[in-house]
PDB file of N, CA and C in Angstrom:
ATOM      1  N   UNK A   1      84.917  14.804 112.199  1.00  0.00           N
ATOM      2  CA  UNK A   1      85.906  14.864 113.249  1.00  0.00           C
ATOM      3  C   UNK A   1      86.551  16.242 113.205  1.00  0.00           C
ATOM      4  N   UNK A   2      86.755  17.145 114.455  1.00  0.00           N
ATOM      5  CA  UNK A   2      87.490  18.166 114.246  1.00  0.00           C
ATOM      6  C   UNK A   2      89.139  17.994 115.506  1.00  0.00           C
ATOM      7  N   UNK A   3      90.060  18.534 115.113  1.00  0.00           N
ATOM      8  CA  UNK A   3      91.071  18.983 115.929  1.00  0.00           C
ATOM      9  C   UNK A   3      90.948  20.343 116.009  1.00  0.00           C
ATOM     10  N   UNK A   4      91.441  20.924 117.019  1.00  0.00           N
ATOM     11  CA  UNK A   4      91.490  22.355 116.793  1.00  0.00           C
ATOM     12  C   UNK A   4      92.449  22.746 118.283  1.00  0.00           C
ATOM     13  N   UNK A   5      93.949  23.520 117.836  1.00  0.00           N
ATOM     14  CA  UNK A   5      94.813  23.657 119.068  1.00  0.00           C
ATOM     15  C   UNK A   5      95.829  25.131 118.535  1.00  0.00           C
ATOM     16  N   UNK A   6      95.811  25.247 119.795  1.00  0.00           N
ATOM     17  CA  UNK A   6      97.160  26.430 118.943  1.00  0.00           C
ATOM     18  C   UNK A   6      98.846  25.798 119.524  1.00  0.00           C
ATOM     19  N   UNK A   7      99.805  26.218 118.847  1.00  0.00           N
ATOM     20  CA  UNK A   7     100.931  25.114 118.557  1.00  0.00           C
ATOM     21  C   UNK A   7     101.889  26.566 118.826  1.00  0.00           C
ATOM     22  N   UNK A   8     102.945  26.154 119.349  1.00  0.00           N
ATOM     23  CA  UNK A   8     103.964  26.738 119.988  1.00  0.00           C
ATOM     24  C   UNK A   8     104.705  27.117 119.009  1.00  0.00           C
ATOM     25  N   UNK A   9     104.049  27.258 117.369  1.00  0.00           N
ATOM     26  CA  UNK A   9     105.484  26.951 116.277  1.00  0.00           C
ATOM     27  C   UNK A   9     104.595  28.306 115.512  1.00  0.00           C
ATOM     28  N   UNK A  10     106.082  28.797 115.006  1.00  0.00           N
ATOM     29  CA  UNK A  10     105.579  29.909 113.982  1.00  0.00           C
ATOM     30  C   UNK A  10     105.142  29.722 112.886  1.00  0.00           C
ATOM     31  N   UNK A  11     104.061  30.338 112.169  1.00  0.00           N
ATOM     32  CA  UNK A  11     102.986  30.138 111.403  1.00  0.00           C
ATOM     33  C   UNK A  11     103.946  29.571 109.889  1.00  0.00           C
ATOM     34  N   UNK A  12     105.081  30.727 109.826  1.00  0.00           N
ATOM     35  CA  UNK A  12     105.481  29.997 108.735  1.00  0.00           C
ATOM     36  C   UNK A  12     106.029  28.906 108.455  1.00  0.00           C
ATOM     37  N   UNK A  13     106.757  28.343 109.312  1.00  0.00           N
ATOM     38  CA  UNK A  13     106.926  26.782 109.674  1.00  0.00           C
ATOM     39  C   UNK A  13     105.886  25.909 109.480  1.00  0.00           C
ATOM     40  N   UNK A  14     104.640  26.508 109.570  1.00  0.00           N
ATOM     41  CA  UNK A  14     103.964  25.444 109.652  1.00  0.00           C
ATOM     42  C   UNK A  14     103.064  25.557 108.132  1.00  0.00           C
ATOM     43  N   UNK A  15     103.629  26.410 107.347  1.00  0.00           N
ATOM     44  CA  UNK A  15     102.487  26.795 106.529  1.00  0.00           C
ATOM     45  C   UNK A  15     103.544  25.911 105.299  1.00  0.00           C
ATOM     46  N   UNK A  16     104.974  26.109 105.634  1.00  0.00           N
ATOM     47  CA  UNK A  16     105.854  25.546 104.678  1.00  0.00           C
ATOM     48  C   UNK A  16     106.007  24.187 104.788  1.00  0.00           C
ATOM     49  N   UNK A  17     104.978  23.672 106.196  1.00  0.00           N
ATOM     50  CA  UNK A  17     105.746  22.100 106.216  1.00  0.00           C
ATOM     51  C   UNK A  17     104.232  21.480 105.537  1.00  0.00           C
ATOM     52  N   UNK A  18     103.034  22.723 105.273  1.00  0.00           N
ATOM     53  CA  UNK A  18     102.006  21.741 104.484  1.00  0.00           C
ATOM     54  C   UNK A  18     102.300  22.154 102.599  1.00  0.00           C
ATOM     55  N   UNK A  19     102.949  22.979 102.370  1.00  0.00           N
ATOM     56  CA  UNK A  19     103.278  22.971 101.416  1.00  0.00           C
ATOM     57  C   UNK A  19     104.294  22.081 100.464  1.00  0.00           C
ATOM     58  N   UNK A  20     105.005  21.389 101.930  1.00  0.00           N
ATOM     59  CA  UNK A  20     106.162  20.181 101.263  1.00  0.00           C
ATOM     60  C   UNK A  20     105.211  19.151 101.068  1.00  0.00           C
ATOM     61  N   UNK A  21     103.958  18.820 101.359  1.00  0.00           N
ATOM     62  CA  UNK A  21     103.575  17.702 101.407  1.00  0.00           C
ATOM     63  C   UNK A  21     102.633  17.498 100.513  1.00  0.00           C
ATOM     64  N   UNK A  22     103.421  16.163  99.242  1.00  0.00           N
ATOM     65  CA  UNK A  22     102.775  16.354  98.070  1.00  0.00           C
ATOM     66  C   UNK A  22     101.232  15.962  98.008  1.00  0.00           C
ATOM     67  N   UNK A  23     100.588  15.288  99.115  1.00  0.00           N
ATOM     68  CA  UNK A  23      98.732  15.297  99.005  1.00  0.00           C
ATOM     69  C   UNK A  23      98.337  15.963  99.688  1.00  0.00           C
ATOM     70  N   UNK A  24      99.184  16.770 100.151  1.00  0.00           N
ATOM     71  CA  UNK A  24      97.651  18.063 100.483  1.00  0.00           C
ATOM     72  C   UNK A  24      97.898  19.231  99.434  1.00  0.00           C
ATOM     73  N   UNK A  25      96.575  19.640  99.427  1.00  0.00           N
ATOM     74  CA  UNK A  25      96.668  21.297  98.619  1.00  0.00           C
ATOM     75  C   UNK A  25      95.909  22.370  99.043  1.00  0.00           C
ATOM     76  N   UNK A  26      96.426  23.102  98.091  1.00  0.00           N
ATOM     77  CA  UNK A  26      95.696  24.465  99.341  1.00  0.00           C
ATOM     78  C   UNK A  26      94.060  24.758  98.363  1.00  0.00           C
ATOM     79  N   UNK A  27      93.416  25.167  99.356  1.00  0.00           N
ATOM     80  CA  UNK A  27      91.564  25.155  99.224  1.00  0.00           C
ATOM     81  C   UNK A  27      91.214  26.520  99.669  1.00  0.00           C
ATOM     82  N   UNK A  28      91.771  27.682  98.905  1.00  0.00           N
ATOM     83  CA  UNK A  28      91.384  28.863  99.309  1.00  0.00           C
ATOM     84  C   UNK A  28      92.425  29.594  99.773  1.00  0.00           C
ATOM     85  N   UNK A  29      91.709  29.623 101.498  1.00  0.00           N
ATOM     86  CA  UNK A  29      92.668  30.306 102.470  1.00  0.00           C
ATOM     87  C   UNK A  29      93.471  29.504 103.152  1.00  0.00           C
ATOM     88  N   UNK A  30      93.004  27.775 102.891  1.00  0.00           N
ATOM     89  CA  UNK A  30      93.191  26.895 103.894  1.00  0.00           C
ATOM     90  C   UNK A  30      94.146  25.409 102.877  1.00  0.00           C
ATOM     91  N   UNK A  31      94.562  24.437 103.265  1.00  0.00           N
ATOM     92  CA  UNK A  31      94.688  23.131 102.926  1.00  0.00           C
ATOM     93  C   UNK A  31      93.648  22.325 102.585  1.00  0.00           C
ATOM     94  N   UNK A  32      93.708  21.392 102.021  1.00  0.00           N
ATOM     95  CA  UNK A  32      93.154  19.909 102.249  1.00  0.00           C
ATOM     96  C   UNK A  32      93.350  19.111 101.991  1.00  0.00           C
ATOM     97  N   UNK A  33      93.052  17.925 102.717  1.00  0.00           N
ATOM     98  CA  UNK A  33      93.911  16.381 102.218  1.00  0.00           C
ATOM     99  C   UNK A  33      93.127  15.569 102.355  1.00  0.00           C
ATOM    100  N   UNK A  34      92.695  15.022 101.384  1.00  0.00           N
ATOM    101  CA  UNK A  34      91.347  14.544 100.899  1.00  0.00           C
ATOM    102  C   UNK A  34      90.077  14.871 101.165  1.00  0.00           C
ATOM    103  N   UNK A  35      89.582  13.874 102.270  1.00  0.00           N
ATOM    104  CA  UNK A  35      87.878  14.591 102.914  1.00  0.00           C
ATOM    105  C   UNK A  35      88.520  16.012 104.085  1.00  0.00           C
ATOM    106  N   UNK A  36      89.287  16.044 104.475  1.00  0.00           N
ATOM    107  CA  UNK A  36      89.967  17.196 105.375  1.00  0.00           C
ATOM    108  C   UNK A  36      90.115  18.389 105.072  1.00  0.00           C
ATOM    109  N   UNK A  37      89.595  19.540 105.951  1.00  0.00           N
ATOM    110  CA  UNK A  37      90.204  21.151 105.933  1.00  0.00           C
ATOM    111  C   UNK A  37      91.038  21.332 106.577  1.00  0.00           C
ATOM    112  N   UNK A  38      92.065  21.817 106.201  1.00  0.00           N
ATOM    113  CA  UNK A  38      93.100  22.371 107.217  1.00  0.00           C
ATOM    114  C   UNK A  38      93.135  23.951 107.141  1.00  0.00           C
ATOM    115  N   UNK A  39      92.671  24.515 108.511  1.00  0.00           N
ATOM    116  CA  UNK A  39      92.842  25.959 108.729  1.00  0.00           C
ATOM    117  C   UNK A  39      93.859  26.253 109.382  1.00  0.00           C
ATOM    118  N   UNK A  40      95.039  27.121 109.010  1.00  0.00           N
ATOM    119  CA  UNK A  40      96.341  28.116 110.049  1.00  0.00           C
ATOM    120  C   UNK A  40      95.735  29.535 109.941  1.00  0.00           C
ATOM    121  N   UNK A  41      95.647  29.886 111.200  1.00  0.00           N
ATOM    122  CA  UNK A  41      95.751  31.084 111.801  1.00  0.00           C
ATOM    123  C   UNK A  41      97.186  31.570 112.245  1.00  0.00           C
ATOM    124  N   UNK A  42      97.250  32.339 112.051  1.00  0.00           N
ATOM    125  CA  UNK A  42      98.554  33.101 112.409  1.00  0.00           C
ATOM    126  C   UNK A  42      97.724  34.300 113.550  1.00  0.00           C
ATOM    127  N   UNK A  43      98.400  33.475 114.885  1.00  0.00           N
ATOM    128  CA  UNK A  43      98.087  34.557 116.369  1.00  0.00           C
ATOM    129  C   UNK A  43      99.204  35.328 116.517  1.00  0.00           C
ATOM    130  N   UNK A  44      98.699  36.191 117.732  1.00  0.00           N
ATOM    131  CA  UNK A  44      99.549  37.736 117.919  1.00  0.00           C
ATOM    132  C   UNK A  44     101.251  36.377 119.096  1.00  0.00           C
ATOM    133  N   UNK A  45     102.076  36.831 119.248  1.00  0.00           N
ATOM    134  CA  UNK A  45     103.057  35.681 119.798  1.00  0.00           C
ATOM    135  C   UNK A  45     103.098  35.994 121.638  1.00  0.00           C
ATOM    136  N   UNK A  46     102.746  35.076 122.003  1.00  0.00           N
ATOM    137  CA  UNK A  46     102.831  34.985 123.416  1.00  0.00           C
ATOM    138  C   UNK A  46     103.821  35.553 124.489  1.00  0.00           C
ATOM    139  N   UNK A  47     103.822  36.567 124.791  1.00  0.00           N
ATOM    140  CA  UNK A  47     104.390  37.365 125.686  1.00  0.00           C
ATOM    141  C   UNK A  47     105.277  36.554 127.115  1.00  0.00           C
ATOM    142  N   UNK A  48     106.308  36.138 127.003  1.00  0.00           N
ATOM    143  CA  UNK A  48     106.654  35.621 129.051  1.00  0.00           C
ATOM    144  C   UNK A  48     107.631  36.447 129.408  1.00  0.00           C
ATOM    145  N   UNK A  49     107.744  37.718 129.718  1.00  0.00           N
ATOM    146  CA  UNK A  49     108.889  38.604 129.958  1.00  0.00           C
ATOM    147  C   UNK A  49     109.572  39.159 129.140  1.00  0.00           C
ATOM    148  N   UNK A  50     110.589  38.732 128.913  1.00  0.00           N
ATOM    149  CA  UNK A  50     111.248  39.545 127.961  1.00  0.00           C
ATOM    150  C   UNK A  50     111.285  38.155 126.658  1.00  0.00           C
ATOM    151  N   UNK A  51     110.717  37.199 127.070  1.00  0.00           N
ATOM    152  CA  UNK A  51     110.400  36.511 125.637  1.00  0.00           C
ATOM    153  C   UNK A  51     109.118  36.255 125.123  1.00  0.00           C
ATOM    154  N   UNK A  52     109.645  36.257 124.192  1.00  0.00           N
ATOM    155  CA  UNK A  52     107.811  35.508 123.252  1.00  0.00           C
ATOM    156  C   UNK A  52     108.264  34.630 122.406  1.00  0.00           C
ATOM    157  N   UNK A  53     106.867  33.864 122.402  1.00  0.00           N
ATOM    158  CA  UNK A  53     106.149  32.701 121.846  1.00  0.00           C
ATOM    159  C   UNK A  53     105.725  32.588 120.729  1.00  0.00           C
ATOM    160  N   UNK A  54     106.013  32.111 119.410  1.00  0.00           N
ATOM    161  CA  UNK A  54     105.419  31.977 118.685  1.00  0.00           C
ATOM    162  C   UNK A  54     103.778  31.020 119.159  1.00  0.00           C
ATOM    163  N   UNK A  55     103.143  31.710 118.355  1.00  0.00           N
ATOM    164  CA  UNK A  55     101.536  31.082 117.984  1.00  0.00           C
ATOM    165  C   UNK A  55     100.440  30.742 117.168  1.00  0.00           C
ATOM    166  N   UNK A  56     100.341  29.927 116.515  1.00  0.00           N
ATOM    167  CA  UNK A  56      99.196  29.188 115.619  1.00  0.00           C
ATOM    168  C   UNK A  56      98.811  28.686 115.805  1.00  0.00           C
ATOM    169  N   UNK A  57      97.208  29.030 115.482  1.00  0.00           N
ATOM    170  CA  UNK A  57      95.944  27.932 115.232  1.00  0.00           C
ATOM    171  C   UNK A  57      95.670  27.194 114.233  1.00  0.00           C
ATOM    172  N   UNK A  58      96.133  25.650 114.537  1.00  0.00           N
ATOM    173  CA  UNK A  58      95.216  24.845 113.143  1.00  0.00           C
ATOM    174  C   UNK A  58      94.090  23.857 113.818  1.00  0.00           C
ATOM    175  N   UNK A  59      93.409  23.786 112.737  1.00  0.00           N
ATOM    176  CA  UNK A  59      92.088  23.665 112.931  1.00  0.00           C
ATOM    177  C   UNK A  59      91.974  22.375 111.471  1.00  0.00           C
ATOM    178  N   UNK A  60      91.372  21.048 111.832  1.00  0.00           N
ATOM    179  CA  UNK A  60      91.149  20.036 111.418  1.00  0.00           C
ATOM    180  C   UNK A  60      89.802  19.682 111.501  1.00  0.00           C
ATOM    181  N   UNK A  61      89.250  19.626 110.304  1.00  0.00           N
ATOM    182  CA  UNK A  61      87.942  19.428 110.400  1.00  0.00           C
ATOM    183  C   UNK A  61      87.667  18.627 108.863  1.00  0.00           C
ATOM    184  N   UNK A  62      86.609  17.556 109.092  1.00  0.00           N
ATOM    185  CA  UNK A  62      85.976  16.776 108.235  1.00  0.00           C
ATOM    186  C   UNK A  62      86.027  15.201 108.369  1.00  0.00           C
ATOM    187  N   UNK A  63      86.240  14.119 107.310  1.00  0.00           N
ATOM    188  CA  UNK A  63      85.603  13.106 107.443  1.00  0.00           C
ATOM    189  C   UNK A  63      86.893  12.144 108.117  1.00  0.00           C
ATOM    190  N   UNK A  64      86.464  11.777 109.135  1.00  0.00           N
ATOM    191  CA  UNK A  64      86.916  11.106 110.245  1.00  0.00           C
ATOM    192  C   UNK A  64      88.278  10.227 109.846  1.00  0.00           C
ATOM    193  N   UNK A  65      88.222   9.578 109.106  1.00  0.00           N
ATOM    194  CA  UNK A  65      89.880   9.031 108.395  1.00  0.00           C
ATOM    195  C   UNK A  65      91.029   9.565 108.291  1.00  0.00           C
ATOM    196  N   UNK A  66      90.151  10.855 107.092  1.00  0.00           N
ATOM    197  CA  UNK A  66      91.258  11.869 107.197  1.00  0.00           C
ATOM    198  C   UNK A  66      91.751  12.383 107.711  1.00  0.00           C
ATOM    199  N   UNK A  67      91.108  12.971 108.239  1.00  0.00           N
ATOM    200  CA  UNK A  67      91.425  13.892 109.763  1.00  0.00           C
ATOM    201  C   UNK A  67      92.507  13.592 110.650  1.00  0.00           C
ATOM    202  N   UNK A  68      92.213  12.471 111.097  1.00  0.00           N
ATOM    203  CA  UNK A  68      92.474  11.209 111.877  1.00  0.00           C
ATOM    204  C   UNK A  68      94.176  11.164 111.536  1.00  0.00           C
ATOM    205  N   UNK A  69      94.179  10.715 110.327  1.00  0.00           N
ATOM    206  CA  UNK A  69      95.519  10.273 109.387  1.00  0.00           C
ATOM    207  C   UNK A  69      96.610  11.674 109.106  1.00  0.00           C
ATOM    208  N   UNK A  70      96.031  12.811 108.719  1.00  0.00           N
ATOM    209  CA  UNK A  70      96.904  13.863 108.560  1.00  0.00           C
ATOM    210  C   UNK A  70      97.043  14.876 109.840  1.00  0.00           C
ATOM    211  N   UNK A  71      96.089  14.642 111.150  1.00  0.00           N
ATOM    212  CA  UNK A  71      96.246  15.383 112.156  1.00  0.00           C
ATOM    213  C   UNK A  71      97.677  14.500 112.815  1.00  0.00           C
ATOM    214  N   UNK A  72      98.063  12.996 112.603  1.00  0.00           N
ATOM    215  CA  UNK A  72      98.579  12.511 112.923  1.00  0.00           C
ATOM    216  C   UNK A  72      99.728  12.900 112.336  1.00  0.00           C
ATOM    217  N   UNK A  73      99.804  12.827 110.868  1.00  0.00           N
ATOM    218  CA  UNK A  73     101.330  13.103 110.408  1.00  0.00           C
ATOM    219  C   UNK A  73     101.999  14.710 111.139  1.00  0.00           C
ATOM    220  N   UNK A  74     100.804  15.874 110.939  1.00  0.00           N
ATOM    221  CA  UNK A  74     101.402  17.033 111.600  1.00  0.00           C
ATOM    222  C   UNK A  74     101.625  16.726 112.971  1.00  0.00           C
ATOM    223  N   UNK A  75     100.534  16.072 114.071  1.00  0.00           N
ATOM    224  CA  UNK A  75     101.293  16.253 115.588  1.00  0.00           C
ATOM    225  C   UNK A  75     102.815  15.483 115.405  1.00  0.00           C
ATOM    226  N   UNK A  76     103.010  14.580 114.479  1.00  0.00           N
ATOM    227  CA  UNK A  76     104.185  13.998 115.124  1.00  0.00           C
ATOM    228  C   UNK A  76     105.220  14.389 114.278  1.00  0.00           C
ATOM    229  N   UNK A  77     105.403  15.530 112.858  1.00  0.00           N
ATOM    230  CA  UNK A  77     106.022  16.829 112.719  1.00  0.00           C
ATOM    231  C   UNK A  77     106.302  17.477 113.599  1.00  0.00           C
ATOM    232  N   UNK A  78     105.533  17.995 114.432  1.00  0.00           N
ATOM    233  CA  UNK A  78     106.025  18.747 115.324  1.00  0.00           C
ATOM    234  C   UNK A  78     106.030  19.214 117.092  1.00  0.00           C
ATOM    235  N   UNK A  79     105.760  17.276 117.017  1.00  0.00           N
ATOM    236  CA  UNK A  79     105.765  16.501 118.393  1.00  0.00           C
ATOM    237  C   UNK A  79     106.593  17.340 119.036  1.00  0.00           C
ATOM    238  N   UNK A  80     108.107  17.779 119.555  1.00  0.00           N
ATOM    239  CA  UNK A  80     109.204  18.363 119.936  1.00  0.00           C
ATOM    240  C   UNK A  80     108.514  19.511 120.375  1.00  0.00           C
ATOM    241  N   UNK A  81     109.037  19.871 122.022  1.00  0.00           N
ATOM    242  CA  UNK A  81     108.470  21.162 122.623  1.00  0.00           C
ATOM    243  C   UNK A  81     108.660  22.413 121.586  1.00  0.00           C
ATOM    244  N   UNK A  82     108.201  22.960 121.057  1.00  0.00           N
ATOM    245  CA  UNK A  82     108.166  24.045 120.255  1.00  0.00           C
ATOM    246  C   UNK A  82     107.723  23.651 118.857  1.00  0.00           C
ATOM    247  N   UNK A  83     108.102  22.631 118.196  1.00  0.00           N
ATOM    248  CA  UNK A  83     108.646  21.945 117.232  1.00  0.00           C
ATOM    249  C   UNK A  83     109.936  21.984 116.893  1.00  0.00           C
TER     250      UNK A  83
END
C-alpha cells in the first residue's frame, strides 16, 4: 500500500510529531512503524503573494495494515487546515 501527498505543514512539525511517537523509529533518512516506510521531504514553501506556504512530502509505503493504521494516526494529527 502506498500514500503519498504533500501537507500544508512545515517539515519540522512534522518530523517532531514522528519523533514523539514511541513505535515508530527512524530507518536511515526516513521512519518506520512496523511493516511501513515513512519518507518527509522537506519542499521549497508555496508562494500566494506576499504569503507562503509551508510544504512537505510524506510518502507511506509498505505492508497494507501498517500503512493503513499509521497513515491514519498522522492524517488525523494533522486533519486541521494547515495542521
Amino acid at each position: 500500500m502506498e500514500y503519498d501527498g504533500c501537507w500544508a505543514v512545515a517539515y519540522d512539525r512534522i518530523a517532531a510529531f514522528w519523533q514523539q511517537q514511541p513505535d515508530v523509529t527512524m530507518d536511515g533518512t526516513a521512519y518506520r512503524y512496523g511493516g511501513c516506510r515513512i519518507e518527509v521531504t522537506r519542499l521549497p514553501d508555496r508562494s500566494l503573494g506576499r504569503w507562503s506556504m509551508p510544504q512537505t512530502q510524506v510518502r507511506f509505503t509498505g505492508d497494507d495494515r501498517d500503512t493503513a493504521a499509521i497513515y491514519r494516526r498522522f492524517f488525523l494529527a494533522f486533519l486541521s487546515a494547515g495542521g
